[in-house]
Structure formats: C-alpha cells, structure tokens
Protein backbone atom coordinates (compact mmCIF):
# COMPACT_ATOMS: atom_id res chain seq x y z
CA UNK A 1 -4.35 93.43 -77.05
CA UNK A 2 -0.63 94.10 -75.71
CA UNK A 3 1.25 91.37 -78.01
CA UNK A 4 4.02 89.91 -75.40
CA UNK A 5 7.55 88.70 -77.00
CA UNK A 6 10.07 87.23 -76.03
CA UNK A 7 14.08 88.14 -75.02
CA UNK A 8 16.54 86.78 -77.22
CA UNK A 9 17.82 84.65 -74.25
CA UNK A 10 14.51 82.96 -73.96
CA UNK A 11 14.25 78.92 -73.97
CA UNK A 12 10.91 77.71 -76.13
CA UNK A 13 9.55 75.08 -74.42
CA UNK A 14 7.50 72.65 -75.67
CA UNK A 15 4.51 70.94 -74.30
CA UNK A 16 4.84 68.15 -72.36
CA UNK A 17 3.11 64.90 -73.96
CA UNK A 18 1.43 63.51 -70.70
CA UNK A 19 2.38 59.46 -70.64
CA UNK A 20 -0.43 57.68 -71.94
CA UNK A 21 -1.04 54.07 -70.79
CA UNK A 22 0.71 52.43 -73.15
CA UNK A 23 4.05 53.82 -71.27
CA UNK A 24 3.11 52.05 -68.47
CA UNK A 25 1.73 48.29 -69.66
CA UNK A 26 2.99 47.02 -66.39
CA UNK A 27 1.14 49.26 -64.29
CA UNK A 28 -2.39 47.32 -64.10
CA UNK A 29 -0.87 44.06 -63.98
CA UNK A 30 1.20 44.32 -61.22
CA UNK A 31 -1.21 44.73 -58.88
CA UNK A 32 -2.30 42.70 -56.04
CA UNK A 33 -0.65 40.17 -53.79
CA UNK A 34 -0.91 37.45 -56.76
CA UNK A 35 0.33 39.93 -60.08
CA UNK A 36 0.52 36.19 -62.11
CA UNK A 37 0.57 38.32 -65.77
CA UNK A 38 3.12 40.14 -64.78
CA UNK A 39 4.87 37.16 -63.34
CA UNK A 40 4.07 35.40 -66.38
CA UNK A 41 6.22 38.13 -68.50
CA UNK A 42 9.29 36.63 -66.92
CA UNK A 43 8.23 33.39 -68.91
CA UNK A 44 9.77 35.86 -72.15
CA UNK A 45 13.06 35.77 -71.47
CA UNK A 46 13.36 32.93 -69.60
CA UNK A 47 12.84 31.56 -73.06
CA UNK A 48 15.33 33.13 -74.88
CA UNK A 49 17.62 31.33 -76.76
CA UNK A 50 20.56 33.44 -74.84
CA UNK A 51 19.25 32.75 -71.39
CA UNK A 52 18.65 29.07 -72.09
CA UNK A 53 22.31 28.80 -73.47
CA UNK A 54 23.33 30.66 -70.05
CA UNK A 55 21.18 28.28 -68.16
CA UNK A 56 22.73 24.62 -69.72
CA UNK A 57 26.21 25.77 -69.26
CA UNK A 58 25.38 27.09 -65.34
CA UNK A 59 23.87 23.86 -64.81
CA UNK A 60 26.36 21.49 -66.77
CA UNK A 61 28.94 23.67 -64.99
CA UNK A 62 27.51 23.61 -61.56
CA UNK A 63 26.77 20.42 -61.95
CA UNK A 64 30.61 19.40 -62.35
CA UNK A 65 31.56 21.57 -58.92
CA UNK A 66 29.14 19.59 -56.95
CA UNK A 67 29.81 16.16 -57.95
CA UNK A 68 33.21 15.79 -59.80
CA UNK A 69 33.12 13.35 -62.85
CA UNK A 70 34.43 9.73 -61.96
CA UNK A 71 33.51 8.23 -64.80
CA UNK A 72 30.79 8.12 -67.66
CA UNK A 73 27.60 8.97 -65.91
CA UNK A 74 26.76 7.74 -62.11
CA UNK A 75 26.37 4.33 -61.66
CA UNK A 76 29.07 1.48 -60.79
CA UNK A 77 31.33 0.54 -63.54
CA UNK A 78 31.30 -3.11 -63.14
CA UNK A 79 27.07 -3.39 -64.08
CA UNK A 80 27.89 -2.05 -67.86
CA UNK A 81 26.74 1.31 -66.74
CA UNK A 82 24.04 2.32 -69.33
CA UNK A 83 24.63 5.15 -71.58
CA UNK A 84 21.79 7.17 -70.58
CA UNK A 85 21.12 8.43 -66.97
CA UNK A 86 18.06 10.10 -65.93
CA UNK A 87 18.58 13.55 -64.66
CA UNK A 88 22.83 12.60 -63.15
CA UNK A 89 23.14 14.32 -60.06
CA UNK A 90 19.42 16.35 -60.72
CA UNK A 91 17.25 13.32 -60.27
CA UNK A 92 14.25 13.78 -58.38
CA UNK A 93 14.29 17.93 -58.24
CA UNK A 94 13.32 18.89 -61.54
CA UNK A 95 9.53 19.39 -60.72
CA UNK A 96 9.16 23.10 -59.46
CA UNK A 97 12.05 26.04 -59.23
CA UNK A 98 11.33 25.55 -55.00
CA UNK A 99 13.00 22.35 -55.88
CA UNK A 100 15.77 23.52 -57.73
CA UNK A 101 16.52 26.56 -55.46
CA UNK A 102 16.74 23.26 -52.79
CA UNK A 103 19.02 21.91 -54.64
CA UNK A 104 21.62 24.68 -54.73
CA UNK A 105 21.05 25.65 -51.91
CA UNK A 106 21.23 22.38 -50.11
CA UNK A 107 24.41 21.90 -52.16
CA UNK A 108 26.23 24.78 -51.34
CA UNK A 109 25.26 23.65 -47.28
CA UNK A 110 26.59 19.96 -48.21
CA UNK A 111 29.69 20.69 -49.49
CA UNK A 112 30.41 23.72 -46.58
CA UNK A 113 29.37 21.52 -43.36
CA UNK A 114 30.49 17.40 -44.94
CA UNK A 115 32.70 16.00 -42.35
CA UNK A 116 34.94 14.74 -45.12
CA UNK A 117 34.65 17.73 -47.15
CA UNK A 118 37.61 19.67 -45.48
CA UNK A 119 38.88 22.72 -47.36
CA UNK A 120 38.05 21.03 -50.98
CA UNK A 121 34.48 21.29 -50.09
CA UNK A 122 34.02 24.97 -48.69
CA UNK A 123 36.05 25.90 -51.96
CA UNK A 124 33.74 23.87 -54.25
CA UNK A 125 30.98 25.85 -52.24
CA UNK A 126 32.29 29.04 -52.81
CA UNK A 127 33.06 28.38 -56.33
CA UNK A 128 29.18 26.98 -56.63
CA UNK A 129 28.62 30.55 -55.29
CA UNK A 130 30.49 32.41 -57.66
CA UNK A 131 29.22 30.78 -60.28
CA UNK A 132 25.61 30.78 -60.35
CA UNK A 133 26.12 34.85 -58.83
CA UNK A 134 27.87 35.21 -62.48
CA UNK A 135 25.15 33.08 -64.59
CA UNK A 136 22.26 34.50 -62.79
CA UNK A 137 23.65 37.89 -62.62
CA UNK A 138 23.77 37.56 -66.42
CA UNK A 139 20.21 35.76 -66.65
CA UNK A 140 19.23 39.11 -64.67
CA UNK A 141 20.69 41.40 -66.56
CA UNK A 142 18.76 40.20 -69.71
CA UNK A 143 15.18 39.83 -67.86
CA UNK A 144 15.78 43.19 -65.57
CA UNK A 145 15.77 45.11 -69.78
CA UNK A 146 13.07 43.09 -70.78
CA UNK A 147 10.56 43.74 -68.20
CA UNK A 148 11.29 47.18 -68.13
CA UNK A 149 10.90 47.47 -71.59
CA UNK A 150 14.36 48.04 -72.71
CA UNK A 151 16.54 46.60 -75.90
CA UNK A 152 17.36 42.98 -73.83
CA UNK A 153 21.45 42.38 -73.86
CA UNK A 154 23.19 40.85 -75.84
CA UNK A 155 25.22 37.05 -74.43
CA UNK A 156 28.45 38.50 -74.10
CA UNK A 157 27.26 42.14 -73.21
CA UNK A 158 25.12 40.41 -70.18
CA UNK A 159 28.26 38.03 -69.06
CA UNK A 160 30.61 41.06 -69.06
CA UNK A 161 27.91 43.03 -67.26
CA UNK A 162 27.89 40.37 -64.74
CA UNK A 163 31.15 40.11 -64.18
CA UNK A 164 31.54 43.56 -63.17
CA UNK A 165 28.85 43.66 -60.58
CA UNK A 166 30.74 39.91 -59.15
CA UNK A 167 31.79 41.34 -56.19
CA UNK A 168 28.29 43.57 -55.55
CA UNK A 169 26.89 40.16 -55.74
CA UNK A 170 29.43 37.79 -53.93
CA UNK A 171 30.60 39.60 -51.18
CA UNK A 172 26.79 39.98 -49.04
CA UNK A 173 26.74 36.31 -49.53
CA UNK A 174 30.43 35.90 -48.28
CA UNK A 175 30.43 38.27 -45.28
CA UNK A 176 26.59 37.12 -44.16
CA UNK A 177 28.13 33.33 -44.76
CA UNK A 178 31.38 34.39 -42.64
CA UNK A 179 28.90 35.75 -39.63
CA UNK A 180 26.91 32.85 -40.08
CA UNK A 181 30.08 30.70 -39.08
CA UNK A 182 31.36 33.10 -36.55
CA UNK A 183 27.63 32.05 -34.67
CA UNK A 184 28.00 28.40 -34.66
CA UNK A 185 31.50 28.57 -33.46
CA UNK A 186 30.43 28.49 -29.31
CA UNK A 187 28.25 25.42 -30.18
CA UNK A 188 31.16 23.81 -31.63
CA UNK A 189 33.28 24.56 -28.96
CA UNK A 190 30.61 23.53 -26.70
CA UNK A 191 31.04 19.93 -28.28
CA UNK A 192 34.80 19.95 -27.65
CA UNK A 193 34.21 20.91 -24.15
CA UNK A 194 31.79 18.50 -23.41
CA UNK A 195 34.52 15.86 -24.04
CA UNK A 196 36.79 16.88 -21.49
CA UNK A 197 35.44 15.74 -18.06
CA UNK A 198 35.96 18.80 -15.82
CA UNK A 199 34.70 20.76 -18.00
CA UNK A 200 30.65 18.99 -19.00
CA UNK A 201 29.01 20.19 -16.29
CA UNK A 202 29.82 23.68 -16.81
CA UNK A 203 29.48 23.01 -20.66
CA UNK A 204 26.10 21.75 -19.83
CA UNK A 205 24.52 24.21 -17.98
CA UNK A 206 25.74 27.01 -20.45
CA UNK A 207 24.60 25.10 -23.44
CA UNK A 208 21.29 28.22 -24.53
CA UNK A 209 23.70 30.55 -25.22
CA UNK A 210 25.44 28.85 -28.33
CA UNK A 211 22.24 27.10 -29.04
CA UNK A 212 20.98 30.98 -29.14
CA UNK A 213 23.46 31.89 -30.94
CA UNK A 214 23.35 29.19 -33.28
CA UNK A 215 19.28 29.73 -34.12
CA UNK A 216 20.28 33.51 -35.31
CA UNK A 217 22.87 31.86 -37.50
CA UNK A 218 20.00 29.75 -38.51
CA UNK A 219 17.40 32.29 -39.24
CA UNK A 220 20.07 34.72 -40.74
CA UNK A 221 20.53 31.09 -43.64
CA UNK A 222 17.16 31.09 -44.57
CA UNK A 223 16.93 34.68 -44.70
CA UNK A 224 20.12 34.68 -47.11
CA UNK A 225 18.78 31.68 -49.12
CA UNK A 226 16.09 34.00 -49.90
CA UNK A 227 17.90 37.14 -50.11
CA UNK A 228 20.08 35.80 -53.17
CA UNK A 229 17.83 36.19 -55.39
CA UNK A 230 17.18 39.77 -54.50
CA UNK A 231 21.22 40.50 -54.59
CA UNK A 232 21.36 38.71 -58.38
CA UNK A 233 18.25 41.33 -59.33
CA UNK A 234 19.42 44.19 -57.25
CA UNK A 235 22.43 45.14 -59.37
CA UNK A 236 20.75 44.05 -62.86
CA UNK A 237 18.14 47.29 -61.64
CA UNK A 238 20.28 49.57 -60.03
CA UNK A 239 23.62 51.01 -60.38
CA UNK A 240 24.91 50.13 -56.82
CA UNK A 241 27.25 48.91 -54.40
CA UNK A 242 27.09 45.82 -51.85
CA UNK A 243 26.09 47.66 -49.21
CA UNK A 244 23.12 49.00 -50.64
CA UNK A 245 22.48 46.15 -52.80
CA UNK A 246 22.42 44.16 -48.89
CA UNK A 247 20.13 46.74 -47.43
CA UNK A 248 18.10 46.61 -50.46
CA UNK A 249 17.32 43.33 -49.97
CA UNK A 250 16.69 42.26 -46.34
CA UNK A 251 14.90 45.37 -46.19
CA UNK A 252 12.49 44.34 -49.18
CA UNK A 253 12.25 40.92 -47.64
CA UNK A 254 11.39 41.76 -43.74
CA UNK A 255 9.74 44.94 -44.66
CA UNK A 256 7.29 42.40 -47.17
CA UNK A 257 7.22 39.02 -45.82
CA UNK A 258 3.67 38.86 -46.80
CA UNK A 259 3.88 40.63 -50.26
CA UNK A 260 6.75 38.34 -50.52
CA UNK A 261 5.41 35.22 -49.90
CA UNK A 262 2.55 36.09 -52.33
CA UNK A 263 4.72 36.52 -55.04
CA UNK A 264 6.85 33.32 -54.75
CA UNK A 265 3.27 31.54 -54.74
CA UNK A 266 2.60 33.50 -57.51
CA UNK A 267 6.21 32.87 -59.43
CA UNK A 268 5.56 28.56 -58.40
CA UNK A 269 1.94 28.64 -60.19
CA UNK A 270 3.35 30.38 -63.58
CA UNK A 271 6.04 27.52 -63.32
CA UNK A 272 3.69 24.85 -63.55
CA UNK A 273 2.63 24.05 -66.66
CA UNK A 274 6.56 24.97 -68.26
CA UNK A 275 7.62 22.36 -65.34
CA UNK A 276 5.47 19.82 -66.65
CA UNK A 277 5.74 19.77 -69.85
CA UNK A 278 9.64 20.30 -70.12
CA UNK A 279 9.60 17.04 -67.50
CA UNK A 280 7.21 15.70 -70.09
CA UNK A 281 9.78 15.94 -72.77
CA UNK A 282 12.64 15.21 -70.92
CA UNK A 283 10.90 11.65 -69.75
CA UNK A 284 10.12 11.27 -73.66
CA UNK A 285 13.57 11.47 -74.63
CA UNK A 286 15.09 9.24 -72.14
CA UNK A 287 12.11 6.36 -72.85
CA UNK A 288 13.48 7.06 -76.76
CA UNK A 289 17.17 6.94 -76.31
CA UNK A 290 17.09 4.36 -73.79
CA UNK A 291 15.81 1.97 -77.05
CA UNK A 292 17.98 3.92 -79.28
CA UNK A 293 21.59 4.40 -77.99
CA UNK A 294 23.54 1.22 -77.42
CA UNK A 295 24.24 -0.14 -73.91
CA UNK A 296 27.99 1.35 -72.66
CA UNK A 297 30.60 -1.37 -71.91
CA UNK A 298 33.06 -0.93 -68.69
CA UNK A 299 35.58 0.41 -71.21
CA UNK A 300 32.99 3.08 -72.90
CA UNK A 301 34.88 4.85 -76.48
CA UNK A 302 35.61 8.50 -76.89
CA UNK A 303 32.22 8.63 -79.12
CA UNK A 304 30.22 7.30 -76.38
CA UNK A 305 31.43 9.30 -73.79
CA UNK A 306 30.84 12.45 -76.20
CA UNK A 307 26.68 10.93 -76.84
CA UNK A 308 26.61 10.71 -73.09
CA UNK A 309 27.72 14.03 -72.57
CA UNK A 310 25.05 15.68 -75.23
CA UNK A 311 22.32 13.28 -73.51
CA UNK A 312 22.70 14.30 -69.86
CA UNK A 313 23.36 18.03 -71.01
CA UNK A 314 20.67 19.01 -73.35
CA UNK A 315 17.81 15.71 -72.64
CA UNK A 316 17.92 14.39 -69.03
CA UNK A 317 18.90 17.73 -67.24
CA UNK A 318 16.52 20.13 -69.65
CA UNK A 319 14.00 20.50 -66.88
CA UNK A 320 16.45 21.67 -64.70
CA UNK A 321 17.59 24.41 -67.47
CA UNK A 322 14.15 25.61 -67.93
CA UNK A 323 13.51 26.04 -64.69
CA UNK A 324 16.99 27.88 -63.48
CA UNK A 325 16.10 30.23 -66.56
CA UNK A 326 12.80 30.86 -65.33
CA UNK A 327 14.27 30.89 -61.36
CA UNK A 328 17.07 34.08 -62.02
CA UNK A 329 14.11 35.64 -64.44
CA UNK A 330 11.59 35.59 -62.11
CA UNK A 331 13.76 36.83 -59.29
CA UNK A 332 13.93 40.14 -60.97
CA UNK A 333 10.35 40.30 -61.53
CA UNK A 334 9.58 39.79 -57.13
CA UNK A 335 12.30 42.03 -56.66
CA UNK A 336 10.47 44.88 -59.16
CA UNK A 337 7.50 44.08 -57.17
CA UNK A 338 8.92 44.39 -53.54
CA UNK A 339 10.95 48.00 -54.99
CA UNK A 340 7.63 49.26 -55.66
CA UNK A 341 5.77 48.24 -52.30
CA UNK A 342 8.51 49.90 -50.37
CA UNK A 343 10.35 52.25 -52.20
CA UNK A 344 7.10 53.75 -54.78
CA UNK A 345 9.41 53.08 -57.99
CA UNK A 346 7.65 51.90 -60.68
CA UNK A 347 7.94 48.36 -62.31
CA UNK A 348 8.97 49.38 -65.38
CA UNK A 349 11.36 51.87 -64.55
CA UNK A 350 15.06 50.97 -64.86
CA UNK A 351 18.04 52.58 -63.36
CA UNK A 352 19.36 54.37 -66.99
CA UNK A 353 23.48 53.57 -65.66
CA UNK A 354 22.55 49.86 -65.01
C-alpha cells in the first residue's frame, strides 16, 4: 500500500467532537408556544442577590421620580401619619409583572400628558425612562449570560455594561416617543380651532384626519410599551446599534404576535406562585411591624424617618422588587425565543462581543 505523507506546510487537523446534547440544554425546552421551563430559568437570576440589589434601588429610585417625597410616607401629616405604609406609591400593583409593567408604563404616560405637569413632568418622564433603560439594561445583561450559559456579570461590570449601550436603548424610545407627539399635534390643534368661531365648522368636518392620525400614535404606544422590553434584551444579546436594535424588535413583535402573546402568557404563569408568596411575605411583615414599630408623631425624629425608609424599601415594596427582577429577566428570555422563530439563532447562543 502507497503510504501518503504529508508537506511540511501541512495543517493537522483534528476531529471535530460533534455537540452532544448537553451543549444544547435549552434546545428541548424551548419548544412550543408555552416553553414554561425555559421561562422558568429566568426565575435563576431573577433571584440573584445582584439583580435583586439592582431591582430595590430601580424601584426605591423610580419610585422617588414619580412621586417626589413630601414628607415621611403618604398620608396627611395632621392624622399622626403611621410609620408603616403599605406598598407607598406601589399599592394595589404588586400582584403580577402585567401589573407592574402598568405601572411604569402608566407612569411614564402620567407624568408626559398631566395638565399641571408642564416641563417638570416630561423631564421626570424621561428621567423614569433613563432609568429603568439603565437598571434593566443591567438586569439584562446578567440574565442574557445566564441563559446562554455564560459566567453571569458581575454588579458593577453589568451597570457599566449598561451604561454604554444607554443610548442603543434610550434613543428608539425617544425618537418613537417624539413621532408619537408629532401625531397628536393636529388633534390638539383641532381643539384650539374649535374655540375660535369661524373656524368650528371647518374644524368639525375635518376632525378623522387628526383622529387618524392620533389612533397610529396610539397603536405605535402600545406597540412601544411592548417593544421596551425587546430594546433592554436586544443589546444584552447582540453587539448592536439603535437602529438595528429598533428593527430587531418591532420586527420580532409584528412578525410573532402570536408566538408573542404565548410567551407573555407563559412568562405571567411562572410569575405566579413567586407573586404570591413574596405578597405573602410582604403582607406578613407589615401585619408584624404595624404591632411592632411605634406610631410616628407630626414631628417624626431622624431615627424614625431612617426605620421608615428601611420598611417601605426592603418590606412593603418587596413584591414589587421581585417582580421587576423577574420582569427585565424574563424579557430576555421572550426575546431569545422570538430571535429564534424569526431569525433560526439558537437560544443559547450569545453574541461573543456582547
């Protein structure tokens, strides 16, 4: 037999190791339009004790830019306000993350459109914007490693990571939220117009085309309310810029309406039992401090002020940290999901720059 050898500029190559399915863990349990094990893997680091930290000060934080401190907790003065308040400005949406994405949402909408709001208010709005796009994008960054199976980053690393991708983040929201405003402007001027005698009739009679206009500035909201949580995955995934980071996601979400609806059912069910039973213990804390801590007077000390602080941070608003950990985790688990439906990629597969 002719022995064959080989030039000295030859490469040796080795044999390829074919993956096995333990490469892939993801791969089986991803399937279908209600994937709830996979879901339930964003339950690991939605638990983290980085993410939750990231998650109390977002909340304390946003909390602050939404309703500005006037005193010890919410309540009037004059009644000896007590020193423990049940959930401060989250009471009543600390059941499922639907409720809590209603609440910023909603806020961000309140404090843009208030009639007394005025400049103050569209800047609290954009700062509520900016701020939850640089907690979740950090929340993100540390579930995007951990469902694809990479070394999960560290608090600072993820902040700083975060930070960087602010504007990839910030700007769809801005520019979409611009557009948005550019629409309703004939309606409003409609409404000036309809004051000035000579001009109602005419007002009148052209009154579908801002109220068209207006309804695609409506649909293009809800889409956007949904689409942030694709832009705060987005750039935890991929290396990219705005503009593909805002194709990426309405594309994902009109391309896989159904898909996408699936998933969010999916994402609510996980939620569940962590909703109930972090509601559970918040409601057991307030029954216990409310016999424990003393009553506040009008004139409430330093110390007090301090226990009040601790209480509505860490007790009364602990649903509400759970469940924003769980929202900005989750988010990057649908948008895996929806990157595979349309693009083929993997779920476990991570962009090695990002």
């Amino acid at each position: 037999m002719e022995q064959l050898t080989q030039g000295p500029d030859a490469v040796e190559q080795s044999p390829q190791t074919p993956r096995t399915p333990e490469a892939r863990p993801a791969g089986d349990e991803s399937q279908g339009l209600f994937p709830w094990r996979f879901m339930a893997r964003s339950l690991a680091p939605a638990f983290r004790l980085r993410v939750l930290l990231l998650a109390a000060v977002g909340v304390t934080v946003g909390a602050v830019l939404v309703t500005p401190p006037s005193g010890l907790v919410p309540g009037p003065a004059s009644s000896g306000v007590h020193l423990v308040s049940w959930g401060g400005a989250f009471e009543g949406v600390l059941l499922t993350p639907l409720a809590y994405w209603r609440w910023l949402t909603g806020a961000i909408a309140g404090l843009t459109l208030a009639p007394d709001g005025g400049i103050l208010g569209v800047a609290r709005a954009v700062g509520l914007v900016v701020w939850w796009s640089l907690v979740g994008g950090a929340i993100s960054q540390i579930a995007a490693a951990d469902l694809t199976h990479r070394p999960p980053a560290a608090l600072f690393a993820a902040m700083a990571a975060s930070a960087r991708q602010l504007l990839t983040r910030c700007l769809p929201l801005l520019a979409v939220g611009l557009a948005v405003a550019a629409l309703m402007i004939p309606l409003w001027l409609h409404g000036l117009a309809m004051r000035v005698p000579v001009l109602g009739v005419l007002s009148a009679l052209l009154l579908p085309i801002p109220l068209a206009l207006a309804a695609v500035g409506a649909v293009l909201l809800v889409l956007l309310a949904v689409n942030w949580l694709i832009l705060m995955a987005c750039p935890a995934v991929e290396q990219t810029d705005a503009f593909d980071a805002t194709s990426r996601a309405f594309a994902y979400v009109t391309q896989r309406p159904v898909r996408l609806l699936g998933y969010l059912l999916t994402a609510l069910f996980v939620a569940a039992p962590i909703s109930l039973a972090s509601s559970a213990v918040a409601q057991a804390l307030s029954w216990v401090a409310l016999e424990c801590l003393p009553a506040v007077t009008t004139d409430p000390t330093p110390a007090d002020r301090l226990a009040a602080f601790w209480f509505t941070t860490l007790a009364a608003r602990l649903p509400v940290i759970v469940l924003a950990a769980y929202t900005w985790s989750a988010a990057v688990a649908v948008y895996l999901l929806l990157r595979r439906d349309v693009d083929g990629v993997q779920v476990d597969e991570l962009d090695p720059r990002a």
